[in-house]
Protein backbone atom coordinates (compact mmCIF):
# COMPACT_ATOMS: atom_id res chain seq x y z
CA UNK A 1 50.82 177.20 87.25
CA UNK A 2 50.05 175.68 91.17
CA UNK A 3 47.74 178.08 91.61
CA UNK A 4 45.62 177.12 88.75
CA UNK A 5 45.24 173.95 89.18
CA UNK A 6 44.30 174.59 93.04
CA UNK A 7 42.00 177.62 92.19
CA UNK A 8 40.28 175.49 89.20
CA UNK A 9 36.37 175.30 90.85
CA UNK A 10 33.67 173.12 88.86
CA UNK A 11 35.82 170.99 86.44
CA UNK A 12 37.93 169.00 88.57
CA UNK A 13 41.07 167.42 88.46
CA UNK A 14 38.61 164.99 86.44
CA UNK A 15 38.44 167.61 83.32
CA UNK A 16 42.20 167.23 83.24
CA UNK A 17 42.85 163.55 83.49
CA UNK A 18 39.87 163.17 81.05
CA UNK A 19 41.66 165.40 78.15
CA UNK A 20 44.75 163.54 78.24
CA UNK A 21 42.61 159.88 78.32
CA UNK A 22 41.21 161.31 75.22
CA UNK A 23 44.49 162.11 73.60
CA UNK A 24 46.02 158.88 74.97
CA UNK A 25 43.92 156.34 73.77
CA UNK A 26 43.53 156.13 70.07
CA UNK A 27 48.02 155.77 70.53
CA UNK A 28 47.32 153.08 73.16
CA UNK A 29 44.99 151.43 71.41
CA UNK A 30 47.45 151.18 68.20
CA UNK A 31 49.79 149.98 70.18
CA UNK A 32 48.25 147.18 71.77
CA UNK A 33 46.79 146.23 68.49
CA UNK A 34 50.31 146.04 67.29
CA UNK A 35 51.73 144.44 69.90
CA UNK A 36 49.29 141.83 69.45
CA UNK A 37 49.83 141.04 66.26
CA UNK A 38 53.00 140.85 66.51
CA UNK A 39 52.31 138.48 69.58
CA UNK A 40 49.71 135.92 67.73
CA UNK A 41 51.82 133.29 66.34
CA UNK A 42 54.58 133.36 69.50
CA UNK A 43 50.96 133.10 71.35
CA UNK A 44 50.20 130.26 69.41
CA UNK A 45 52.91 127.94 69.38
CA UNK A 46 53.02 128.57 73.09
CA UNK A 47 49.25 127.34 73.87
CA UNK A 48 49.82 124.02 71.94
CA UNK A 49 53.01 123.51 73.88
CA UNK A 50 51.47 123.95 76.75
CA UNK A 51 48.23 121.54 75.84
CA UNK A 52 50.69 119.16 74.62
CA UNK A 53 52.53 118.98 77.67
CA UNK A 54 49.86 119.38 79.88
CA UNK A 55 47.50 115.77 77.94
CA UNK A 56 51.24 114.41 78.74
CA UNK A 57 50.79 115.26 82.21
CA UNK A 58 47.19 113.98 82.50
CA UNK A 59 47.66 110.65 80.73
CA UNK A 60 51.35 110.27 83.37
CA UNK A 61 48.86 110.88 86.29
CA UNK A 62 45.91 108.63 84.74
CA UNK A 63 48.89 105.71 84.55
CA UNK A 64 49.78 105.67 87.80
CA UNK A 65 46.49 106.35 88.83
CA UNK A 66 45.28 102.53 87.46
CA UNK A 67 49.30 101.23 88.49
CA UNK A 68 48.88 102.43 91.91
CA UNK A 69 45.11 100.65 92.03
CA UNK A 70 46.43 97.55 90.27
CA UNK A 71 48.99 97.00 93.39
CA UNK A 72 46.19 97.60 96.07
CA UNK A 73 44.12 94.65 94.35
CA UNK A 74 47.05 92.39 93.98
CA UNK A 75 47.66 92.49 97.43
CA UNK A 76 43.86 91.31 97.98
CA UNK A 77 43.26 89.17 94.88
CA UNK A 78 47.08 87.36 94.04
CA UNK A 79 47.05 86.37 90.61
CA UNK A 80 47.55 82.55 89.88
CA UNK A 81 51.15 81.71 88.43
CA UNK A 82 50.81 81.10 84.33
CA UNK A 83 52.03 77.86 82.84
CA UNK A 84 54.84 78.07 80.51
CA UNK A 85 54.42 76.37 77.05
């Protein structure tokens, strides 16, 4: 069987791999089709998670984005001590 493969002139190893692509895929492609299906809602509950937690994330770093400014200002412009009633 060596011998064939290294006395095989004008096909190529090319001819091979090509055969067994063409055998392989219509399984592959089932399966990943599968697979994905399967996948979808798992995929989905994961991506809202993930939104969810990263607006949580955003609106944390807005907050101390405007507590952080509020403390530089107060340090330049001291607010004026409110009269109880």
């Amino acid at each position: 069987m060596d011998g064939y493969i290294y006395t095989q002139e004008g096909e190529g190893i090319g001819s091979f791999f090509g055969n067994l692509f063409k055998k392989v895929l219509p399984v592959a492609t089932k399966a990943i089709k599968g697979a994905a299906h399967i996948a979808a809602p798992h995929l989905k509950e994961a991506a809202t998670e993930l939104a969810g937690e990263a607006s949580k994330s955003l609106i944390r770093k807005i907050n101390n984005n405007k507590k952080r400014q509020t403390r530089i200002t107060d340090k330049f412009n001291p607010r004026k001590r409110r009269r109880r009633n």
